[in-house]
PDB file of N, CA and C in Angstrom:
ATOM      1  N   UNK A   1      62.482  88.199  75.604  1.00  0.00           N
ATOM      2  CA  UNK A   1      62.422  88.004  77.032  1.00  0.00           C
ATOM      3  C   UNK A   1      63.190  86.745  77.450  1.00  0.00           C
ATOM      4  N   UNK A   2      63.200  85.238  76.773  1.00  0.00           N
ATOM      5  CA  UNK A   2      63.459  84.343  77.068  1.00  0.00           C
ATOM      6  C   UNK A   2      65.208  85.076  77.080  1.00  0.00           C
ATOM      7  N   UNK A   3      65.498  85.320  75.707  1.00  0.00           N
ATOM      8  CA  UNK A   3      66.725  85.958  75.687  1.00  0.00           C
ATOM      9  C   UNK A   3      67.408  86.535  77.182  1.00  0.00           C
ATOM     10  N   UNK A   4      66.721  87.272  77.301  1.00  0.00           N
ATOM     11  CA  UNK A   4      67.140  88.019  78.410  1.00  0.00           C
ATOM     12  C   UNK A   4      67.622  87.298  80.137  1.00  0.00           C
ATOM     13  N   UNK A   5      66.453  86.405  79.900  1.00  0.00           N
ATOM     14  CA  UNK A   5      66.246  85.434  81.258  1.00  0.00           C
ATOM     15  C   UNK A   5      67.588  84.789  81.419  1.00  0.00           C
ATOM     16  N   UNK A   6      67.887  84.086  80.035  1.00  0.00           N
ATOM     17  CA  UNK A   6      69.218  83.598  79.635  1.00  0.00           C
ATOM     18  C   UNK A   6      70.527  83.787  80.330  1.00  0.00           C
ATOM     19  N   UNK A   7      70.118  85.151  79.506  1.00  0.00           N
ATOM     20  CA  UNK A   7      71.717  86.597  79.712  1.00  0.00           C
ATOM     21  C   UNK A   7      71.586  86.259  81.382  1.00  0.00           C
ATOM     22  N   UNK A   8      70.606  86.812  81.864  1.00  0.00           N
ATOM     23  CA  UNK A   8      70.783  86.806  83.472  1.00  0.00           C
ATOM     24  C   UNK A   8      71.124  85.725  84.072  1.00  0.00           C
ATOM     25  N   UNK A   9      70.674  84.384  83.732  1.00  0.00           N
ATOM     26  CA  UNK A   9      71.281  83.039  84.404  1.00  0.00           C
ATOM     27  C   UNK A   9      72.628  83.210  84.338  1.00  0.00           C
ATOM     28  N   UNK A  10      73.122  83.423  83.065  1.00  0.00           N
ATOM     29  CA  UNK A  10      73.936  83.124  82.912  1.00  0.00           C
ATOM     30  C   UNK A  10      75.260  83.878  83.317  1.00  0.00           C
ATOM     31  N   UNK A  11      74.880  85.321  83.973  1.00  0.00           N
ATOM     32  CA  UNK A  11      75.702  86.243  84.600  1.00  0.00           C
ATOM     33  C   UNK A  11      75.175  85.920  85.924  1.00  0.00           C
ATOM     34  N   UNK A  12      74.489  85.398  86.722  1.00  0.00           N
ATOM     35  CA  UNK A  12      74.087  84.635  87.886  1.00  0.00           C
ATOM     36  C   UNK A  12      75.135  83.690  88.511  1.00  0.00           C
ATOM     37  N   UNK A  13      75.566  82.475  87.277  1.00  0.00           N
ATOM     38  CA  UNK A  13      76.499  81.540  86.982  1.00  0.00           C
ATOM     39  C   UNK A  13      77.884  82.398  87.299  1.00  0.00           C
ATOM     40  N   UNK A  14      78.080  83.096  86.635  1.00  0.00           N
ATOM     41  CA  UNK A  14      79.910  83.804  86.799  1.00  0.00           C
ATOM     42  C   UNK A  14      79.690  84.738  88.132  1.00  0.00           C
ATOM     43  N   UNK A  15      78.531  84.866  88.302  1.00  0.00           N
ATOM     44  CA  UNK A  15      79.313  85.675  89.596  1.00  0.00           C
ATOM     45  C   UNK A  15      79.069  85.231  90.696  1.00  0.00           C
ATOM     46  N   UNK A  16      78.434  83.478  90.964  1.00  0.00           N
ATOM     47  CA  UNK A  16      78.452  82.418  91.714  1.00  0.00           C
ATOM     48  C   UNK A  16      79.991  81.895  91.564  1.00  0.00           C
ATOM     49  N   UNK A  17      80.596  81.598  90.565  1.00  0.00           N
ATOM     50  CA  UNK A  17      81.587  81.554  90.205  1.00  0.00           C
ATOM     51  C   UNK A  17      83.097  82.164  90.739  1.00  0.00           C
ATOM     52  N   UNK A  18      82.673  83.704  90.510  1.00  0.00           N
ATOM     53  CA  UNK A  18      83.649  84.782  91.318  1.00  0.00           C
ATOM     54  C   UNK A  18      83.503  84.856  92.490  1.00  0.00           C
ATOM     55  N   UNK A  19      82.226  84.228  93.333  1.00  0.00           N
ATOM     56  CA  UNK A  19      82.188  84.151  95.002  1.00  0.00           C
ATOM     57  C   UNK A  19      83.039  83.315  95.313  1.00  0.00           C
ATOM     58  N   UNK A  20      82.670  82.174  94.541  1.00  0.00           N
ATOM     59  CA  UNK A  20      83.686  80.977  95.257  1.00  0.00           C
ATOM     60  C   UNK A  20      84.968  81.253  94.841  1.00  0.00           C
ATOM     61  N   UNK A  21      85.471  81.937  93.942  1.00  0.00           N
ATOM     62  CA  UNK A  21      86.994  82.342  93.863  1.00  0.00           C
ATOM     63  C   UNK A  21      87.396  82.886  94.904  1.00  0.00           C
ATOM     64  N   UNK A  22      87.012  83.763  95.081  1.00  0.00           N
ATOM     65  CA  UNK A  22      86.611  85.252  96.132  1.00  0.00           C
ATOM     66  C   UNK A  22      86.936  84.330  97.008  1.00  0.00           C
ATOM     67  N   UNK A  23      86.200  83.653  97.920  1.00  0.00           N
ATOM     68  CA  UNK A  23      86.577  82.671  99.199  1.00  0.00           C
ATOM     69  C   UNK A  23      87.599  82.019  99.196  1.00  0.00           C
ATOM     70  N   UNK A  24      88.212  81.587  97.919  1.00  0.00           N
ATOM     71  CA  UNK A  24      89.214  80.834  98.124  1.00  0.00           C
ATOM     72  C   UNK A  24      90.511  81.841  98.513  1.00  0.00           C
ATOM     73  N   UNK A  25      90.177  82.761  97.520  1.00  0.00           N
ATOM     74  CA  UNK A  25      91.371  83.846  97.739  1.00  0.00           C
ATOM     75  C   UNK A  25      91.666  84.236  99.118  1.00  0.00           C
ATOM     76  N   UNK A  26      90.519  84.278  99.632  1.00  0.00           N
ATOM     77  CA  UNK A  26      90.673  85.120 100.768  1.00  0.00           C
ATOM     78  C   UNK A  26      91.097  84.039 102.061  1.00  0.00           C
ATOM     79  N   UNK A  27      91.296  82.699 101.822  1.00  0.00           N
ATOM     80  CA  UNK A  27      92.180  81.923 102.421  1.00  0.00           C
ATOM     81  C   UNK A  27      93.377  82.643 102.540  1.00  0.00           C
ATOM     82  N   UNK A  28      93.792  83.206 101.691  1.00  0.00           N
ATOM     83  CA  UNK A  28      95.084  83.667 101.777  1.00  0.00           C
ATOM     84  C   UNK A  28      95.544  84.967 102.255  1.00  0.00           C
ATOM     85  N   UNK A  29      94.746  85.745 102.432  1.00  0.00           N
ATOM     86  CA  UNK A  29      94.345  86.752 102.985  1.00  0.00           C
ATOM     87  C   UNK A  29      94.784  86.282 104.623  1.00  0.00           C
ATOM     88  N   UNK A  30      96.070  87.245 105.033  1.00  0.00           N
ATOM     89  CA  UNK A  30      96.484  87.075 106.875  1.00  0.00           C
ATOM     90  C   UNK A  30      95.687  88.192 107.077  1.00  0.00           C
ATOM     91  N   UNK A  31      95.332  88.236 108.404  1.00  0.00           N
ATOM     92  CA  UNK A  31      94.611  89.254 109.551  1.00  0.00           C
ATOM     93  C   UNK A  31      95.477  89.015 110.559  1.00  0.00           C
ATOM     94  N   UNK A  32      96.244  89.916 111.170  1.00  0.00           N
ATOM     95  CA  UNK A  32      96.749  90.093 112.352  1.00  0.00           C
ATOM     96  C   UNK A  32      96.274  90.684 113.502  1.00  0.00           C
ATOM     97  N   UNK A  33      96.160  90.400 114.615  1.00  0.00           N
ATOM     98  CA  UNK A  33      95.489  90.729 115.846  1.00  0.00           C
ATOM     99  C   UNK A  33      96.656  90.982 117.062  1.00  0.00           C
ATOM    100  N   UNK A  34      97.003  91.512 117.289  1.00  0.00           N
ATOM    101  CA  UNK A  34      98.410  91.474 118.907  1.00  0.00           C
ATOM    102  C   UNK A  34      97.370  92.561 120.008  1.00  0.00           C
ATOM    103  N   UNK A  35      97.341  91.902 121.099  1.00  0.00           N
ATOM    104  CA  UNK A  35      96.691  92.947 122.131  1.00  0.00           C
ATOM    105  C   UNK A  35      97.480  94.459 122.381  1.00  0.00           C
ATOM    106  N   UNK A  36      96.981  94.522 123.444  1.00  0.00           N
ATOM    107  CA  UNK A  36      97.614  96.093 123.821  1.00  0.00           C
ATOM    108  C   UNK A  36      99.122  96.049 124.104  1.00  0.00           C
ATOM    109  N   UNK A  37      99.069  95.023 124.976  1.00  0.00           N
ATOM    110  CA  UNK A  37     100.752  95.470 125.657  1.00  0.00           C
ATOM    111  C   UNK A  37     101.203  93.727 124.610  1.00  0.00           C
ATOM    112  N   UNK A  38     100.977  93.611 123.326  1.00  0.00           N
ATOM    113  CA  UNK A  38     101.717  92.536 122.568  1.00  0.00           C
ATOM    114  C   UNK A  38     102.147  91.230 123.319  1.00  0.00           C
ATOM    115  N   UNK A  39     101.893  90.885 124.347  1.00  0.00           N
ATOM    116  CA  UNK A  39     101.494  89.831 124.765  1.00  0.00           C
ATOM    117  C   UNK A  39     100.894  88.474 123.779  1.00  0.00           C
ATOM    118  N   UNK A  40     100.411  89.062 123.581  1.00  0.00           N
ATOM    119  CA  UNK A  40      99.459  87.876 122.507  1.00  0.00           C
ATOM    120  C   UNK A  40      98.783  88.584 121.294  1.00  0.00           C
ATOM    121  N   UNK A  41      99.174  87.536 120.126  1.00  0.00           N
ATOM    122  CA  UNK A  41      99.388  87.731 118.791  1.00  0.00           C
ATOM    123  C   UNK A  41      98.161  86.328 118.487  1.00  0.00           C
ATOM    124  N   UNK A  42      97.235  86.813 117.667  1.00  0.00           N
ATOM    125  CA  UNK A  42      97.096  85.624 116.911  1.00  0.00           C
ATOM    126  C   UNK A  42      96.653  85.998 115.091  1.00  0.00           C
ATOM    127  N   UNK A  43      97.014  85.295 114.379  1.00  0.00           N
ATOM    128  CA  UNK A  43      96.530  85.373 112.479  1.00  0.00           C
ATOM    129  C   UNK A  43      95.482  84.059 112.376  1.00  0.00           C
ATOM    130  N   UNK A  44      94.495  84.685 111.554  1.00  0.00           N
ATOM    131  CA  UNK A  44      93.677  83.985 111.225  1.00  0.00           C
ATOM    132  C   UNK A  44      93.832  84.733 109.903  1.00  0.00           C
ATOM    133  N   UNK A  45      93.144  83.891 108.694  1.00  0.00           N
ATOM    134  CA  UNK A  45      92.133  84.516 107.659  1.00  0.00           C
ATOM    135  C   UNK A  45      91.133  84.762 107.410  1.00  0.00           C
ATOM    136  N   UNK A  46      91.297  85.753 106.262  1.00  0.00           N
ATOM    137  CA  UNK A  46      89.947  86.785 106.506  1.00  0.00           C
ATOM    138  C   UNK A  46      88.370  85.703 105.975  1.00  0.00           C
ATOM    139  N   UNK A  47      88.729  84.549 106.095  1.00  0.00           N
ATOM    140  CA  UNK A  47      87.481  83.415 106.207  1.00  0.00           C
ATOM    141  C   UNK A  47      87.545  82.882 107.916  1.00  0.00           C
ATOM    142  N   UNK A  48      88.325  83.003 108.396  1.00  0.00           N
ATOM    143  CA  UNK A  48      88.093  82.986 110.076  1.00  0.00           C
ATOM    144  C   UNK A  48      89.124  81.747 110.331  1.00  0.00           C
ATOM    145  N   UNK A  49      89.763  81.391 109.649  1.00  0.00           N
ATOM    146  CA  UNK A  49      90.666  80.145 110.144  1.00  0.00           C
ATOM    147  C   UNK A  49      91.757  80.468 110.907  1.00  0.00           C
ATOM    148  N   UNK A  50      91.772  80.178 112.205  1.00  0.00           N
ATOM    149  CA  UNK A  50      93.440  80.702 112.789  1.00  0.00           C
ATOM    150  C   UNK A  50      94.221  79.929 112.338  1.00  0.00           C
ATOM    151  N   UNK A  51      95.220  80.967 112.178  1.00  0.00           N
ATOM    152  CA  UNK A  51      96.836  79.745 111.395  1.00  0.00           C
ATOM    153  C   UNK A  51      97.677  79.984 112.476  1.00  0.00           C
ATOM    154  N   UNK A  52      97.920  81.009 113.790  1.00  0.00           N
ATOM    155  CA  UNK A  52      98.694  80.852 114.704  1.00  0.00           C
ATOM    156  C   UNK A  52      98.270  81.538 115.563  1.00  0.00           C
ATOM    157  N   UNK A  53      98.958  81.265 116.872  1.00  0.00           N
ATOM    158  CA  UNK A  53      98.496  81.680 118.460  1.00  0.00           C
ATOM    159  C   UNK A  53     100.134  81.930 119.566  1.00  0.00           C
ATOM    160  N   UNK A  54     100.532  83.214 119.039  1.00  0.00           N
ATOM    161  CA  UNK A  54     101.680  83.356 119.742  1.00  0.00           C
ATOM    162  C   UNK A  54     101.385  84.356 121.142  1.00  0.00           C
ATOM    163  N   UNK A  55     102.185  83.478 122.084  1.00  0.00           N
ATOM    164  CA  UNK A  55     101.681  83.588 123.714  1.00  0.00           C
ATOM    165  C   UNK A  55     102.710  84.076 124.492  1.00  0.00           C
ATOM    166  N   UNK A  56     103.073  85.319 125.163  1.00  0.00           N
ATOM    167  CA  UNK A  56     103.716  85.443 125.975  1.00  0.00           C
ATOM    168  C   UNK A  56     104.217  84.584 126.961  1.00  0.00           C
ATOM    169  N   UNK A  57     105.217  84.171 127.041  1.00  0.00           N
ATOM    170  CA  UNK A  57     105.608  83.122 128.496  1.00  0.00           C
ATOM    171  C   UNK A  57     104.959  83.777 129.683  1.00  0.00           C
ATOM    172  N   UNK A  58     104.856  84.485 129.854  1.00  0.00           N
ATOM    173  CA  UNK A  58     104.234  85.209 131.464  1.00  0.00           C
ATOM    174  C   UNK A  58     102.523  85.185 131.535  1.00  0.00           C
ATOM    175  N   UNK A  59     102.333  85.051 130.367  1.00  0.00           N
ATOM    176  CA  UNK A  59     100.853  84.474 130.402  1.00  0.00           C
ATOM    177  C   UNK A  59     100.627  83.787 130.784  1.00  0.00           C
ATOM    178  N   UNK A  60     101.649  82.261 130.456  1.00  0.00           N
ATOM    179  CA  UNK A  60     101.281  81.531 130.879  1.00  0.00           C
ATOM    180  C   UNK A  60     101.034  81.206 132.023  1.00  0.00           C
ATOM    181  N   UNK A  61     101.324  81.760 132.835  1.00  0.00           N
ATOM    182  CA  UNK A  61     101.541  81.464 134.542  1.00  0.00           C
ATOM    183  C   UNK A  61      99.912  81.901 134.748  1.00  0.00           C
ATOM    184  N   UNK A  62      99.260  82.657 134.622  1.00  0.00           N
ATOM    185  CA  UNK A  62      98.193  82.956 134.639  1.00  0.00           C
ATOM    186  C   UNK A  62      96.398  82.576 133.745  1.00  0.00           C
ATOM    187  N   UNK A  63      96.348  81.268 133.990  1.00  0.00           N
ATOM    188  CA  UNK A  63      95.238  80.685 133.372  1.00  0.00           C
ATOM    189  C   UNK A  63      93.721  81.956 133.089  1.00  0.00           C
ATOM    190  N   UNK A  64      93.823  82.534 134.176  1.00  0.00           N
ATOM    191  CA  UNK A  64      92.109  83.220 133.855  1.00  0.00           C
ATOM    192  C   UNK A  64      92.783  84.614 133.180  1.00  0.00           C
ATOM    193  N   UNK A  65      94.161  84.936 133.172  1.00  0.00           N
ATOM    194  CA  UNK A  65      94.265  86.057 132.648  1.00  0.00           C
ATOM    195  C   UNK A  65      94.678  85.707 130.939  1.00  0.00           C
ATOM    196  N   UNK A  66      95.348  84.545 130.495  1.00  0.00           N
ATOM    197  CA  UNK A  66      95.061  83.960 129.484  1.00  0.00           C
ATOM    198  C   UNK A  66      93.939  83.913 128.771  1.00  0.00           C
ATOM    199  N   UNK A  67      92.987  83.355 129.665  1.00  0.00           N
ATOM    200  CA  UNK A  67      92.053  83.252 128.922  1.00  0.00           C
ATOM    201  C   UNK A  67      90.768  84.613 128.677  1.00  0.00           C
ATOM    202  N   UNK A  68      91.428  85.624 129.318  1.00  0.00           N
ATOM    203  CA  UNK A  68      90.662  87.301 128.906  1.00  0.00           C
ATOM    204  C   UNK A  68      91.121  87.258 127.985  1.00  0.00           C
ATOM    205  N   UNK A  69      92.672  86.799 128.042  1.00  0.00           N
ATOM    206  CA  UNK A  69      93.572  87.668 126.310  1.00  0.00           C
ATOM    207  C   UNK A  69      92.969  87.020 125.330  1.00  0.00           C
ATOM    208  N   UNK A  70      92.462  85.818 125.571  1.00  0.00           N
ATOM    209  CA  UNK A  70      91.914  84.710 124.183  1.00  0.00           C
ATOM    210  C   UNK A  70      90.725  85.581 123.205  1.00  0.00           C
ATOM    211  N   UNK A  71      89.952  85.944 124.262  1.00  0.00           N
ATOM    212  CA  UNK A  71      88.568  85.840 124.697  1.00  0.00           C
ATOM    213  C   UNK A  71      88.952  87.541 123.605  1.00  0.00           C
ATOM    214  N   UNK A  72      89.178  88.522 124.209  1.00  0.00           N
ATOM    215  CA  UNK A  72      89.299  89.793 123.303  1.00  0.00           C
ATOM    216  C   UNK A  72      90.115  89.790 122.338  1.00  0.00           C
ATOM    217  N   UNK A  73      90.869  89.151 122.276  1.00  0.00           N
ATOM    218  CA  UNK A  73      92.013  89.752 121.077  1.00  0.00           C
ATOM    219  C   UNK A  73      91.612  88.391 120.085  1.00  0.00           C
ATOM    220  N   UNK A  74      90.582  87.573 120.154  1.00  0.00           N
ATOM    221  CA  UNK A  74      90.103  86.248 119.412  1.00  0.00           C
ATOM    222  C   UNK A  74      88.986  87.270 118.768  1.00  0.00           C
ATOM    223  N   UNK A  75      88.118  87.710 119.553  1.00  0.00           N
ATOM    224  CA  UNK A  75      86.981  88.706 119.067  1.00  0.00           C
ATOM    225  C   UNK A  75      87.419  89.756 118.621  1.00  0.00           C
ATOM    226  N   UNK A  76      88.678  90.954 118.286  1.00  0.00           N
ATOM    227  CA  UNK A  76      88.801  91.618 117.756  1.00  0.00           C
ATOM    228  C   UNK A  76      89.384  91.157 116.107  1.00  0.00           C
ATOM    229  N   UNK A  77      89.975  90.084 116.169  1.00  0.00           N
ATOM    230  CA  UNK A  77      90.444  89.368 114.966  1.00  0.00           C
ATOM    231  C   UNK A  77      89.244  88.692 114.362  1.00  0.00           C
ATOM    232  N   UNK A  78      88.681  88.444 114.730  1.00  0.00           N
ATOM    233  CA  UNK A  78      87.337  87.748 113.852  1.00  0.00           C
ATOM    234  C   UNK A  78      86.723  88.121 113.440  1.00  0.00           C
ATOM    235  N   UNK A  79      86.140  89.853 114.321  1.00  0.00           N
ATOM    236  CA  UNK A  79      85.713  91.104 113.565  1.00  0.00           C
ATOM    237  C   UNK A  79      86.166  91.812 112.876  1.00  0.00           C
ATOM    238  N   UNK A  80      87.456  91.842 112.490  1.00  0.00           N
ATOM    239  CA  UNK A  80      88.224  92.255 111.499  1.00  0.00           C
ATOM    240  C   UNK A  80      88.332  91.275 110.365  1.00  0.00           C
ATOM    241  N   UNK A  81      88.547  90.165 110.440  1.00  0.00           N
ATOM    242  CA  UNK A  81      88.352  89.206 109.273  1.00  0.00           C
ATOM    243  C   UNK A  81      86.871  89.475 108.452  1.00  0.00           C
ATOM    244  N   UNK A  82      86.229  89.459 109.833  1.00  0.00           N
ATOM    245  CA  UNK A  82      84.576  89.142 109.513  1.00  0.00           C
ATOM    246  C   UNK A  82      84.359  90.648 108.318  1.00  0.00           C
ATOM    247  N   UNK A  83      85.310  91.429 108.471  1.00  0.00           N
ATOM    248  CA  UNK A  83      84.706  92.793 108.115  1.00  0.00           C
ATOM    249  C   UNK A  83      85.451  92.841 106.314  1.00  0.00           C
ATOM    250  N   UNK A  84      86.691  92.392 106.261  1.00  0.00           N
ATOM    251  CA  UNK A  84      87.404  91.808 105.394  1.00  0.00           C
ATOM    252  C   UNK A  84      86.377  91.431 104.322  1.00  0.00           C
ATOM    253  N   UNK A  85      85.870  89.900 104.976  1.00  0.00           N
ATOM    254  CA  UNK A  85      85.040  88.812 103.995  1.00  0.00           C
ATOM    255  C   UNK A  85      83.750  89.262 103.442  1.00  0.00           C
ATOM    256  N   UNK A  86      83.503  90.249 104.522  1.00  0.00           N
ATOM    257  CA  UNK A  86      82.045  90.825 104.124  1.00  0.00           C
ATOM    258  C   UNK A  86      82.339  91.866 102.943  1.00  0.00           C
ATOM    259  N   UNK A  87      83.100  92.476 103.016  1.00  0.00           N
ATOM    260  CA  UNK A  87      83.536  93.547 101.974  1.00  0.00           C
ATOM    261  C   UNK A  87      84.146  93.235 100.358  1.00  0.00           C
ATOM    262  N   UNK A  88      84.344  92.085 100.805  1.00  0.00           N
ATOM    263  CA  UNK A  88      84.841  91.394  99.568  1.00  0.00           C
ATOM    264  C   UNK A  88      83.970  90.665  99.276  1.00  0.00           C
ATOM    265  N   UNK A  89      83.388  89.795  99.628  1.00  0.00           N
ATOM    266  CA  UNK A  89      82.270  89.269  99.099  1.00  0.00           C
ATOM    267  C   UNK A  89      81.020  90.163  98.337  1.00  0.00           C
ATOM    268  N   UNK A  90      80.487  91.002  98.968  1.00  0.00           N
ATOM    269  CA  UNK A  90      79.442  92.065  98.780  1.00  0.00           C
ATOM    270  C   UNK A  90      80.136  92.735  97.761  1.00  0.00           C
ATOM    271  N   UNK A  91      81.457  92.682  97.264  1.00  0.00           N
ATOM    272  CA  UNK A  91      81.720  93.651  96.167  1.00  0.00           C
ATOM    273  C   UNK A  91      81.668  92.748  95.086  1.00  0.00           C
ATOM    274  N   UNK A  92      81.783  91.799  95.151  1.00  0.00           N
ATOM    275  CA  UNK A  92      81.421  90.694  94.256  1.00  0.00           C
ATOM    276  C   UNK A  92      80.309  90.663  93.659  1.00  0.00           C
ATOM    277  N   UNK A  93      79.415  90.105  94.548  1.00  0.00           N
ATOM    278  CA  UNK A  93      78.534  89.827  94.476  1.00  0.00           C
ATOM    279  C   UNK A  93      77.379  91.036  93.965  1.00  0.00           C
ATOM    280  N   UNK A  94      77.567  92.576  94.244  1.00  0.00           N
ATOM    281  CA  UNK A  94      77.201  93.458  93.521  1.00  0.00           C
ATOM    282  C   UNK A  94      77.491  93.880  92.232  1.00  0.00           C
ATOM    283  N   UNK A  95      79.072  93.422  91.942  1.00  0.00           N
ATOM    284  CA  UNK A  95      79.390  93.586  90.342  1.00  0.00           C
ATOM    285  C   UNK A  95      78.417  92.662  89.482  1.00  0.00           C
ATOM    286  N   UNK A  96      77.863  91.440  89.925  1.00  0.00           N
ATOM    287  CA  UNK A  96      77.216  90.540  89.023  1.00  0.00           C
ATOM    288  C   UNK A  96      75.321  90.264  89.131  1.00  0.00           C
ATOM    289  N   UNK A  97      75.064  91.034  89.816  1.00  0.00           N
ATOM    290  CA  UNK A  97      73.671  91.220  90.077  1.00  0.00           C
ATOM    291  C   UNK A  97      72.899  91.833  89.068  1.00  0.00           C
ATOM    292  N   UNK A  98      71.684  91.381  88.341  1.00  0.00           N
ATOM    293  CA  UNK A  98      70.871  91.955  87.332  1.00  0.00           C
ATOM    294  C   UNK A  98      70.278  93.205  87.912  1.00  0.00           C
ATOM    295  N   UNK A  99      70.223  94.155  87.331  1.00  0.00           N
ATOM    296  CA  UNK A  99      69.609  95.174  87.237  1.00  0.00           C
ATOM    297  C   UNK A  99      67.947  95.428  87.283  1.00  0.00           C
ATOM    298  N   UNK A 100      67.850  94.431  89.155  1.00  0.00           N
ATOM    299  CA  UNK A 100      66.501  93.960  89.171  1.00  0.00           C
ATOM    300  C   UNK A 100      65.941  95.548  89.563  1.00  0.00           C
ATOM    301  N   UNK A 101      64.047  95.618  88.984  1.00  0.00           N
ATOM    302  CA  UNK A 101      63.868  97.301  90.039  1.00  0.00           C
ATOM    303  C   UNK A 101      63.483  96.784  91.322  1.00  0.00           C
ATOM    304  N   UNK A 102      63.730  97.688  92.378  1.00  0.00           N
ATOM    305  CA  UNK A 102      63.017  96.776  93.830  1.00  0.00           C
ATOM    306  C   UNK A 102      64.344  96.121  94.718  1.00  0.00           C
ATOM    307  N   UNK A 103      65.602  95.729  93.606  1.00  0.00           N
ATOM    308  CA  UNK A 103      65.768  94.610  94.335  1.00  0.00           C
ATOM    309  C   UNK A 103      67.164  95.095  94.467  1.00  0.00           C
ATOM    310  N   UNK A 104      67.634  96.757  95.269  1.00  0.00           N
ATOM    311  CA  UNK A 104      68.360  96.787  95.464  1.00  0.00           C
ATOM    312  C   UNK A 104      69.338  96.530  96.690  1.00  0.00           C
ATOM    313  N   UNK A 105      69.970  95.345  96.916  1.00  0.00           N
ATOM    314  CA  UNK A 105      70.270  94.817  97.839  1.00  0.00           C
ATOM    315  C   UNK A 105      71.703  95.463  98.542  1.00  0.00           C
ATOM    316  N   UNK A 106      72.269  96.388  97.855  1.00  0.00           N
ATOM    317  CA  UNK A 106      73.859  96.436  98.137  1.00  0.00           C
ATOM    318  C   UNK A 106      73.618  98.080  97.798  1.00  0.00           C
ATOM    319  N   UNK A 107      73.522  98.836  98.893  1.00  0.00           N
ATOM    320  CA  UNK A 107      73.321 100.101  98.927  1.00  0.00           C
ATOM    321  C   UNK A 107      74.946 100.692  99.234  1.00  0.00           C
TER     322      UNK A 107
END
């Protein structure tokens, strides 16, 4: 039994291990977002960091209509990242999970 407890820490350890790889990787990981009529573009990674915010000049003239484009095409990119990180993480994190009964977390 002690044996066993072991084995499991110790596959606990590597696939704590492969998360934080996993995150780093996925720094690198672009997500692209452009609205409807391509107006506005922004990349973030699939950990949520924007790396750019490209803006139509004709936007600019328009502050509250700017800031709709922020506002949706910021929330469709974040939910797409968000959906990214979750999927990759959770696949991780299910390859290294003990074979608890009860404790199936990743259906």
């Amino acid at each position: 039994m002690f044996g066993d407890m072991m084995n499991m820490m110790g596959k606990l350890k590597e696939t704590q291990k492969k998360v934080e790889d996993t995150k780093k990787r996925l720094d690198t990981v672009l997500v692209d977002e452009t609205s409807n009529d391509e107006k506005l573009k922004i990349t973030l990674t699939a950990n949520r960091t924007i790396k750019s915010i490209t803006i139509a000049d004709d936007l600019l003239d328009d502050k509250e209509q700017l800031e709709d484009y922020l506002i949706l095409t910021l929330n469709k990119a974040i939910e797409k990242a968000t959906s990214i990180n979750d999927a990759e993480l959770a696949a991780v994190a299910k390859e290294g999970m003990p074979n608890i009964p009860g404790m199936d977390m990743f259906k």
